[in-house]
C-alpha atoms as a PDB file:
ATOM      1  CA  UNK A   1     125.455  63.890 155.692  1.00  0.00           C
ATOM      2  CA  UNK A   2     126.488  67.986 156.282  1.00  0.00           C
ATOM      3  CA  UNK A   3     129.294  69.780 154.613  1.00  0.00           C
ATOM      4  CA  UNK A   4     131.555  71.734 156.554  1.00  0.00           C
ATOM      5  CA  UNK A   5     130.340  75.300 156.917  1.00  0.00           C
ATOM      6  CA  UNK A   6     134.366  76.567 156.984  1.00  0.00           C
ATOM      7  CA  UNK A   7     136.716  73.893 156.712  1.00  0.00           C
ATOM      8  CA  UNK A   8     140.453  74.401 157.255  1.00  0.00           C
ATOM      9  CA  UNK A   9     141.516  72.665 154.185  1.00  0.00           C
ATOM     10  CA  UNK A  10     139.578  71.184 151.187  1.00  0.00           C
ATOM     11  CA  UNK A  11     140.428  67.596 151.642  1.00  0.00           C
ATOM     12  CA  UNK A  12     137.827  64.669 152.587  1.00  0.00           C
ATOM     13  CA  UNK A  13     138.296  64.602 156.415  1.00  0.00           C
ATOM     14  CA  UNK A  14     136.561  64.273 159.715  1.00  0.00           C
ATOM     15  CA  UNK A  15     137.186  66.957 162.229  1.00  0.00           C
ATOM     16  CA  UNK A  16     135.214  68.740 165.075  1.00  0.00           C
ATOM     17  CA  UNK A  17     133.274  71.820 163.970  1.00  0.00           C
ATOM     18  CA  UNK A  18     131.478  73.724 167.001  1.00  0.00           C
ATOM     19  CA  UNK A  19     131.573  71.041 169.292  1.00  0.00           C
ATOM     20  CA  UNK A  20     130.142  68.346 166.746  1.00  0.00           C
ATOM     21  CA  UNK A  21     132.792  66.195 164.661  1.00  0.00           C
ATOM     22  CA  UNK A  22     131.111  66.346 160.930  1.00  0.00           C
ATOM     23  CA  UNK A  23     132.746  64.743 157.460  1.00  0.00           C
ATOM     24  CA  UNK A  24     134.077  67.395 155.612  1.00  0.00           C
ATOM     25  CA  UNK A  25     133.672  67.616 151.806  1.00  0.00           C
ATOM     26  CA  UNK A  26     135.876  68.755 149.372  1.00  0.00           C
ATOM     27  CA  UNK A  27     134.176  72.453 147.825  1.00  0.00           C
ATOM     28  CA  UNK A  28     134.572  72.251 144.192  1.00  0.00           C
ATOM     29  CA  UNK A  29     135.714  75.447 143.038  1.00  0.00           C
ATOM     30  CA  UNK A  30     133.531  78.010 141.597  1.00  0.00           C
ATOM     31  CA  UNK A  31     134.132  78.181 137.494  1.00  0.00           C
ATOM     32  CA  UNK A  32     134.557  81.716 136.048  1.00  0.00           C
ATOM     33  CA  UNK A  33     132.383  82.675 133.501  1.00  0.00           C
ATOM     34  CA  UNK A  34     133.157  82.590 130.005  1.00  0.00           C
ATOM     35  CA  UNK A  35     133.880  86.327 128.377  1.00  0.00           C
ATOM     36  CA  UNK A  36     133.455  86.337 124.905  1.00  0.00           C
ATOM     37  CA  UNK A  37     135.743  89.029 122.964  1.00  0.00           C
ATOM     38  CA  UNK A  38     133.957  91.953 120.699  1.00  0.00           C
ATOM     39  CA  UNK A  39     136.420  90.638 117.939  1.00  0.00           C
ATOM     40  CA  UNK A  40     135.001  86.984 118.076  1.00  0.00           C
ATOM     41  CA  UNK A  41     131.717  88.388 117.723  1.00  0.00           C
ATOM     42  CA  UNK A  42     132.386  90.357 114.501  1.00  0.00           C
ATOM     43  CA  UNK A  43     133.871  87.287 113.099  1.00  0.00           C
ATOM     44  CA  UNK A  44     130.805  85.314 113.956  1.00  0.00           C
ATOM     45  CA  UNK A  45     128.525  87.754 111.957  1.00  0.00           C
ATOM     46  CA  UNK A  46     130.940  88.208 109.070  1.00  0.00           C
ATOM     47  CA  UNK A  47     130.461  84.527 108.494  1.00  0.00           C
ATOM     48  CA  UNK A  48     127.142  84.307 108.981  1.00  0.00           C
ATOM     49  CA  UNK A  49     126.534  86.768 106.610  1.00  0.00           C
ATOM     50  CA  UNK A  50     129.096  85.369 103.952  1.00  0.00           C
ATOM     51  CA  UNK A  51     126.879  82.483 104.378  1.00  0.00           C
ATOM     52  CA  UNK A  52     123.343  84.200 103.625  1.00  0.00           C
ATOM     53  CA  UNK A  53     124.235  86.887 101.411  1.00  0.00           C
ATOM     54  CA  UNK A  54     125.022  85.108  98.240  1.00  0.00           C
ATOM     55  CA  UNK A  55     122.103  82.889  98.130  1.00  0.00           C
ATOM     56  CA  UNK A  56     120.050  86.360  98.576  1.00  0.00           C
ATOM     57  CA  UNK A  57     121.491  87.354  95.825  1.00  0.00           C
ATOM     58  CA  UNK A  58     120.823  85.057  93.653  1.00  0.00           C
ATOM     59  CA  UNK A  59     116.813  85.095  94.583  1.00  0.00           C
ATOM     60  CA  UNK A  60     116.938  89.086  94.072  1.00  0.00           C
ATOM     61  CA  UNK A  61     118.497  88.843  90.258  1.00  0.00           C
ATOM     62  CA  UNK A  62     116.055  90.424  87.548  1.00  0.00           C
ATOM     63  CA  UNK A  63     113.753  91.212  90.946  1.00  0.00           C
ATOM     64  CA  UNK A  64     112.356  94.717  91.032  1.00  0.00           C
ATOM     65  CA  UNK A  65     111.946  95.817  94.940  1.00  0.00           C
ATOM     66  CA  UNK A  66     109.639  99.022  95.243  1.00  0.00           C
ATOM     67  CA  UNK A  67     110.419 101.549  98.615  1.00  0.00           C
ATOM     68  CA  UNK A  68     107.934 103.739  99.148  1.00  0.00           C
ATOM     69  CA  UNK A  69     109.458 106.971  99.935  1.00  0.00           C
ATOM     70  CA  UNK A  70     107.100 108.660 101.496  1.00  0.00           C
ATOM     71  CA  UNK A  71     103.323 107.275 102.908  1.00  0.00           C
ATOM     72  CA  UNK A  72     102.100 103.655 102.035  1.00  0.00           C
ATOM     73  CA  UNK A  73     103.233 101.784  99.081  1.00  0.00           C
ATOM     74  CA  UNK A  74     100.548 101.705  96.484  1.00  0.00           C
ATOM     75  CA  UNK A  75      98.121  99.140  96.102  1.00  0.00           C
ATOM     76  CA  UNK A  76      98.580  96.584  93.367  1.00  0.00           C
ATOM     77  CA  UNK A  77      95.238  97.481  91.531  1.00  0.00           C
ATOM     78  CA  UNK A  78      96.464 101.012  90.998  1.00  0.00           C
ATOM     79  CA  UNK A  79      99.918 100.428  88.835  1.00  0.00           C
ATOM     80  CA  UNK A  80     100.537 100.279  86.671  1.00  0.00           C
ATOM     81  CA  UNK A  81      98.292 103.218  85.757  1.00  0.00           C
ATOM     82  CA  UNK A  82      96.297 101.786  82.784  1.00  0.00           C
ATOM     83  CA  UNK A  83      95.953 104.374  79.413  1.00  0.00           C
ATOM     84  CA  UNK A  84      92.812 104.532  76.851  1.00  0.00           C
ATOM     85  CA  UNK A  85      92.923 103.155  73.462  1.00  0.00           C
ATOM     86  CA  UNK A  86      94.358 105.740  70.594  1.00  0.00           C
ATOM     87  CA  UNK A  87      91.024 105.278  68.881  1.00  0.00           C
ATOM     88  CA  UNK A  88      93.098 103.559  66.304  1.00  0.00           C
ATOM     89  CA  UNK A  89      91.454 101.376  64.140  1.00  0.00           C
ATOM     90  CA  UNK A  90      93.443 101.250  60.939  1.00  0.00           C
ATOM     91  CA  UNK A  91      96.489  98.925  60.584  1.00  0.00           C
ATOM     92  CA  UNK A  92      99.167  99.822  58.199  1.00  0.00           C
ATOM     93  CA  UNK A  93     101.623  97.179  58.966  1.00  0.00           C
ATOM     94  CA  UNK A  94     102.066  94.413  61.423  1.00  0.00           C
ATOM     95  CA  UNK A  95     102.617  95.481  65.293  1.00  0.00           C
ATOM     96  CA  UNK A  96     101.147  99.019  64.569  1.00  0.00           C
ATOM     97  CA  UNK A  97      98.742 100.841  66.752  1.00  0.00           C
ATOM     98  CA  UNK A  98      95.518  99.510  64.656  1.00  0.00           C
ATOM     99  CA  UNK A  99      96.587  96.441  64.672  1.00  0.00           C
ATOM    100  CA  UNK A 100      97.235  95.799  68.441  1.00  0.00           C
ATOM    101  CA  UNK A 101      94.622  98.015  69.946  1.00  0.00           C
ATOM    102  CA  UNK A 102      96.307  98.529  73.244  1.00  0.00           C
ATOM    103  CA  UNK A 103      94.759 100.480  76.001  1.00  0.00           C
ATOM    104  CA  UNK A 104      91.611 100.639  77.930  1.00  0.00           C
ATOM    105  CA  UNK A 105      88.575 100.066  75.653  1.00  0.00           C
ATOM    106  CA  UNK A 106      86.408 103.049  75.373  1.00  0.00           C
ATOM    107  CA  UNK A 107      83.028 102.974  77.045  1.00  0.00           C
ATOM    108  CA  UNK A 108      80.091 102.973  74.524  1.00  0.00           C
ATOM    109  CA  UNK A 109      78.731 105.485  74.121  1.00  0.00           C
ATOM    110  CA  UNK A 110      81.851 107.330  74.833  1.00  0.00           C
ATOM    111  CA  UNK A 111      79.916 111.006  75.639  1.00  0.00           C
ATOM    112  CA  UNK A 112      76.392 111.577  76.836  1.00  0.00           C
ATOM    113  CA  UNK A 113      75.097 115.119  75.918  1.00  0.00           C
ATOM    114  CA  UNK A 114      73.444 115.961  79.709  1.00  0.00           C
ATOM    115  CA  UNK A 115      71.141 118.484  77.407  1.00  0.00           C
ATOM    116  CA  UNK A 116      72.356 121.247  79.722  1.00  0.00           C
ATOM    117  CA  UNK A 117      75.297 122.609  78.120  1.00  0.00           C
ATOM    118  CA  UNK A 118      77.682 120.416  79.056  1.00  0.00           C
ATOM    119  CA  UNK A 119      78.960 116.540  77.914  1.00  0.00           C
ATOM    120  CA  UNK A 120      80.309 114.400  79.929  1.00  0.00           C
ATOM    121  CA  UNK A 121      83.094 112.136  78.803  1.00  0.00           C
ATOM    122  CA  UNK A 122      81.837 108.690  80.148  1.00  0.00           C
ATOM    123  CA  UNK A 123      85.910 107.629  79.942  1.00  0.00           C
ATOM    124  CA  UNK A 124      87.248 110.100  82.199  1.00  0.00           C
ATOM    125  CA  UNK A 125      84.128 111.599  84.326  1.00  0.00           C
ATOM    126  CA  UNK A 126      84.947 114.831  82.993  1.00  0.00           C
ATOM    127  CA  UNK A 127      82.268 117.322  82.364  1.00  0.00           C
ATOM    128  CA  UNK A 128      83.129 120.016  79.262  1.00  0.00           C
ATOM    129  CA  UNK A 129      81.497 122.534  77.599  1.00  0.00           C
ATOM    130  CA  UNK A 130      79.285 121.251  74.356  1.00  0.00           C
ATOM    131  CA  UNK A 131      79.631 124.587  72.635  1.00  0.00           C
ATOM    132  CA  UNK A 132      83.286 125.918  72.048  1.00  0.00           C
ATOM    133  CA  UNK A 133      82.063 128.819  69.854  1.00  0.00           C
ATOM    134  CA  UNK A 134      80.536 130.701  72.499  1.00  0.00           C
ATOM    135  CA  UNK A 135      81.510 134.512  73.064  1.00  0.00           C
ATOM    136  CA  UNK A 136      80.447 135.571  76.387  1.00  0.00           C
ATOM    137  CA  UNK A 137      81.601 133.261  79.572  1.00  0.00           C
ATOM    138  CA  UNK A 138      80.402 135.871  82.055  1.00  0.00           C
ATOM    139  CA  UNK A 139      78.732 139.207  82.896  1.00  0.00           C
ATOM    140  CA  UNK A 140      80.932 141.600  81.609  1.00  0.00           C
ATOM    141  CA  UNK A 141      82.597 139.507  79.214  1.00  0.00           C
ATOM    142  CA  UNK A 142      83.310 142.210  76.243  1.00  0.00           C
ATOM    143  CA  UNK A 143      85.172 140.013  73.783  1.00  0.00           C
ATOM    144  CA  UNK A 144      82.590 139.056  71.840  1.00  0.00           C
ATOM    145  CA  UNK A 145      84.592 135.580  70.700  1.00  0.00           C
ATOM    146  CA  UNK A 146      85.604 132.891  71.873  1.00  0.00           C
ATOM    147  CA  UNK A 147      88.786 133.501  70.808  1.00  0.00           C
ATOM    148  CA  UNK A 148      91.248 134.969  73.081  1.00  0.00           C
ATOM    149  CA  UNK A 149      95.085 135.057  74.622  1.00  0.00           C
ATOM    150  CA  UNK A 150      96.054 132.429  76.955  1.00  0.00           C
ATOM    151  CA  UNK A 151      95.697 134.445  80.018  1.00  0.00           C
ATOM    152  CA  UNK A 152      92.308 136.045  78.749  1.00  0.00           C
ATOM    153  CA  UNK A 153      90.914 132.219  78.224  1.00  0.00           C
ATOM    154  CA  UNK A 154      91.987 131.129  81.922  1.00  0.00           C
ATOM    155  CA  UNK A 155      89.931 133.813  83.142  1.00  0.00           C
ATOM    156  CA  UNK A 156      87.473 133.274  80.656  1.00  0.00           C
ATOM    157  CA  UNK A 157      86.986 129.629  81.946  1.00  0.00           C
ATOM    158  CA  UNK A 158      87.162 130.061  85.635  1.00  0.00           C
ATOM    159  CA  UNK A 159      84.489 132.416  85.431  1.00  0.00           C
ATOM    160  CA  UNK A 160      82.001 130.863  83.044  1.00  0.00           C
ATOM    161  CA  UNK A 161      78.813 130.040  85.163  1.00  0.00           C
ATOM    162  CA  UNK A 162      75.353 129.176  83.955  1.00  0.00           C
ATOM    163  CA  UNK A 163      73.582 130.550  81.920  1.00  0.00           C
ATOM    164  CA  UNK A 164      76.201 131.607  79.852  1.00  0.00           C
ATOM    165  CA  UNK A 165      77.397 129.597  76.865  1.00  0.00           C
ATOM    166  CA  UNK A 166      73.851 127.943  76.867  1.00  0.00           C
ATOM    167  CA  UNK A 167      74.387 126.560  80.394  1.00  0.00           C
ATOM    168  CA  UNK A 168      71.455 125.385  81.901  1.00  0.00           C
ATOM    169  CA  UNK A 169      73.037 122.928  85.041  1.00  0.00           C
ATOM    170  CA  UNK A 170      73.846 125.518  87.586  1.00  0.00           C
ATOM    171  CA  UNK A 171      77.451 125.622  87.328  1.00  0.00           C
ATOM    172  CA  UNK A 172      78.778 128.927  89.092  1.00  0.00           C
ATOM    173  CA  UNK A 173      82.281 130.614  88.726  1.00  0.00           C
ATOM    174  CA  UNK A 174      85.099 128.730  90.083  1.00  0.00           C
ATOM    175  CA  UNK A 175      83.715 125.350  89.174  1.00  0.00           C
ATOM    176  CA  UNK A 176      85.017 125.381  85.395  1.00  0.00           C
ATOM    177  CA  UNK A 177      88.566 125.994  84.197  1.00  0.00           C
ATOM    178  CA  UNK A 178      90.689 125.602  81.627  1.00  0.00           C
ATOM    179  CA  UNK A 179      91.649 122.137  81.023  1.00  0.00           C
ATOM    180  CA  UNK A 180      95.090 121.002  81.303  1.00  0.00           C
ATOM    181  CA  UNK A 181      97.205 119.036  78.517  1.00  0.00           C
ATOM    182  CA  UNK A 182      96.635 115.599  79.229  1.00  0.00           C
ATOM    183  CA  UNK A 183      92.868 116.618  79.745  1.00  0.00           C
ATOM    184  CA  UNK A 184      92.501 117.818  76.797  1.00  0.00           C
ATOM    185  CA  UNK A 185      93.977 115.341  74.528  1.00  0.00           C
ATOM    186  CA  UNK A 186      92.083 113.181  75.872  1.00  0.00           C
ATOM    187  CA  UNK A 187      89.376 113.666  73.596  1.00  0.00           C
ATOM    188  CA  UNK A 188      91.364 113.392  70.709  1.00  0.00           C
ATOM    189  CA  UNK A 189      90.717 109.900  68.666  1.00  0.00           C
ATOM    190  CA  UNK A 190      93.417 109.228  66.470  1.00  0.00           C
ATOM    191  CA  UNK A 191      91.211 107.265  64.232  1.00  0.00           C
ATOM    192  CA  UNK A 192      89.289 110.470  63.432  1.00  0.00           C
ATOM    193  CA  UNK A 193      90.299 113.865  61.601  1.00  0.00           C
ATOM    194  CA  UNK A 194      88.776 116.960  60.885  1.00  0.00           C
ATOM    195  CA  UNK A 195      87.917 117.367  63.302  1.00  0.00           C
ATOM    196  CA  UNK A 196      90.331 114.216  65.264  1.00  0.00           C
ATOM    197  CA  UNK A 197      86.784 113.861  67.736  1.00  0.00           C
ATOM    198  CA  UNK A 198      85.070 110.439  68.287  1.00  0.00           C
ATOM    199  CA  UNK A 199      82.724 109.830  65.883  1.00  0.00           C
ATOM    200  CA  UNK A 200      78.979 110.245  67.415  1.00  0.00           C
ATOM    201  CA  UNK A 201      80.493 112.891  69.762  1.00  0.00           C
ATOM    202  CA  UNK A 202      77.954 115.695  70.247  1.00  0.00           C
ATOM    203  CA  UNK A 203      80.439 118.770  70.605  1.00  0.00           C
ATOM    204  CA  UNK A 204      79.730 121.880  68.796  1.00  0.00           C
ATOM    205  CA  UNK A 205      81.805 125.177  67.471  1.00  0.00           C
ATOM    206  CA  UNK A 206      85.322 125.462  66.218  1.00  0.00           C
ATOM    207  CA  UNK A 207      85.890 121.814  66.104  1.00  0.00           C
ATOM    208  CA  UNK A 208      88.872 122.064  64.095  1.00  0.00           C
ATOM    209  CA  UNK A 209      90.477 124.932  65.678  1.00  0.00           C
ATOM    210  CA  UNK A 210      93.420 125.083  68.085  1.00  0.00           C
ATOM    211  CA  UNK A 211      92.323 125.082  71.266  1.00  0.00           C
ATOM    212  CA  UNK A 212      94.456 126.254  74.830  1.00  0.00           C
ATOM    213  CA  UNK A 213      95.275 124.145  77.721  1.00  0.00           C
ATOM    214  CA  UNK A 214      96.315 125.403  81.105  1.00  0.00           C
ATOM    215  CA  UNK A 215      99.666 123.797  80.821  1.00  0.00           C
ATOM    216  CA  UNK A 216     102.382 126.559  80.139  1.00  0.00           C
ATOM    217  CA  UNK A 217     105.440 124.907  78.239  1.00  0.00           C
ATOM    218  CA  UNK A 218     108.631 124.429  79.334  1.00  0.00           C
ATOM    219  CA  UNK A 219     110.484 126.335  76.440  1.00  0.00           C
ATOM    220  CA  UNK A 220     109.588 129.488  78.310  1.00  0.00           C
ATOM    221  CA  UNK A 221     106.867 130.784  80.187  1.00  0.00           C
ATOM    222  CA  UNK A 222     105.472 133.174  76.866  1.00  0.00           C
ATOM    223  CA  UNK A 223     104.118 129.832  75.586  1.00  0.00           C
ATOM    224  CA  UNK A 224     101.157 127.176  76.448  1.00  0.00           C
ATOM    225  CA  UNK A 225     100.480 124.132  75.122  1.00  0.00           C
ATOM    226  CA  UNK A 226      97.727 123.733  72.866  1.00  0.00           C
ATOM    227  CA  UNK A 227      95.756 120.806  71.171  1.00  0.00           C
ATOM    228  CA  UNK A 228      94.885 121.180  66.580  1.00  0.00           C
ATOM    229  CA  UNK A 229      91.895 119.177  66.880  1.00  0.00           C
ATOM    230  CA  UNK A 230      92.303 119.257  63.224  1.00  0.00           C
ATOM    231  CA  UNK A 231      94.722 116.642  63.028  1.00  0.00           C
ATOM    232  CA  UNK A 232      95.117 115.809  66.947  1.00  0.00           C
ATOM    233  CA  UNK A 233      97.943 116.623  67.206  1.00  0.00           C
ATOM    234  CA  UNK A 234      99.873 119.093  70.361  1.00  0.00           C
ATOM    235  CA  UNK A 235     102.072 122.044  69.931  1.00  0.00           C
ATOM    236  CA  UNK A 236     102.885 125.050  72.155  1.00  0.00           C
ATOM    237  CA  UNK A 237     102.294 128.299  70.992  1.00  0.00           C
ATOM    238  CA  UNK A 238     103.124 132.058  72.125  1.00  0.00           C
ATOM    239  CA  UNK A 239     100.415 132.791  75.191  1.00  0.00           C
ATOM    240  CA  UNK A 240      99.455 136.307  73.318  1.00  0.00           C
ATOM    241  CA  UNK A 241      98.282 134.602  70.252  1.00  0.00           C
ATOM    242  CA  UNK A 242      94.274 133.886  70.372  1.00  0.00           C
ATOM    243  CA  UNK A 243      92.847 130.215  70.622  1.00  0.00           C
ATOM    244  CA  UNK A 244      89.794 128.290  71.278  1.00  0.00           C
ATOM    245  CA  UNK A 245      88.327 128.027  74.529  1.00  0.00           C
ATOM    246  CA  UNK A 246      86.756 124.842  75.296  1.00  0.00           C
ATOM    247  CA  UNK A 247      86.264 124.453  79.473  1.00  0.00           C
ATOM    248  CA  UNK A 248      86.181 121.702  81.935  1.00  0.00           C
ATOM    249  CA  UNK A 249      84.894 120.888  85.089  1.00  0.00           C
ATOM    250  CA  UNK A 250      85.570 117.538  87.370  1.00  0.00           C
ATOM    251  CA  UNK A 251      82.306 115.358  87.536  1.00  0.00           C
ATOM    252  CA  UNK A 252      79.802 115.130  90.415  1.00  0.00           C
END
């Protein structure tokens, strides 16, 4: 059965098309297509969202989210950043330092003397200087002490080389400096005093003394922060005032 190619009219009837008489059929009309509004669709994603958002909520409470600012987030073995044990072994009441012992266990033994001059610090990798009552870092080096000003021991430290100061490893200047804050704390074990050193350690020369960091302090740039190995204790003191030298270099 054909449709009418152009019928007259849109009712069922039987008429003659080019010469042939066909059966028209009635052309259903073509349906316009929907058109949704802009508005609706704002409504439908303002209750869509009224929908998720307050379960969302309610999982996020007491959640922590980190964003990474800049580069790749970090990886969950490197925070948090673990810190050493004080060295603390004494407990004077409950919940103290001795008694909890928090903090990375120190490895035994804690130094190794290298027999070259230097020790290295088997906690941090750090290599330092055994002797801190040496006089002459470098050719040159008039001083004759160890003891100098702030700026005098930076340069003092980044030009020590071997064989000065009993070195023996074939360090050369610009591989030692003057160790920073943390750095040097680090050596300090608050279990210990006079000098505040691991017991066993194998250091030598003006163990006691007050020794300089690199770090210049914050109250104003005429004073450094320095470690009293005495006691282990930090303080900042006036960069023209002489201290102990005791260098550092990063291990192999």
């Amino acid at each position: 059965m054909n449709q009418c190619l152009a019928p007259s009219d849109r009712r069922h009837c039987h008429e003659k098309y080019h010469d042939h008489w066909v059966e028209c059929k009635l052309q259903p009309p073509r349906r316009k297509p929907m058109i949704i509004s802009s508005k609706f669709i704002r409504i439908f994603w303002l209750i869509a969202l009224l929908l998720v958002l307050p379960p969302l909520l309610v999982f996020a409470q007491n959640k922590v989210v980190v964003i990474p600012l800049f580069g790749d987030s970090p990886s969950p073995s490197s925070i948090p950043a673990p810190v050493p044990k004080t060295g603390q072994t004494t407990t004077e009441a409950a919940g103290d330092d001795g008694a909890l012992k928090k903090g990375v266990a120190w490895p035994n033994p804690r130094f190794t003397d290298n027999n070259d001059g230097t020790v290295t610090d088997n906690l941090t990798g750090l290599i330092w200087l055994k002797d801190a009552s040496c006089a002459e870092f470098y050719g040159g080096d008039s001083t004759g002490q160890n003891s100098r000003p702030w700026a005098d021991a930076l340069a003092a430290a980044n030009n020590l080389a071997a064989p000065y100061c009993g070195l023996s490893d074939g360090s050369t200047a610009g591989q030692w400096r003057l160790p920073n804050l943390r750095e040097l704390q680090s050596l300090i074990d608050y279990g210990e005093f006079d000098p505040a050193l691991p017991a066993g350690h194998p250091f030598l020369g003006n163990l006691s003394g007050n020794h300089w960091s690199s770090t210049t302090s914050a109250s104003g740039s005429f004073n450094a922060w320095l470690v009293v190995f005495l006691g282990g204790y930090v303080d900042y003191y006036g960069k023209t005032n002489p201290c102990q030298v005791r260098a550092v270099r990063d291990g192999q």
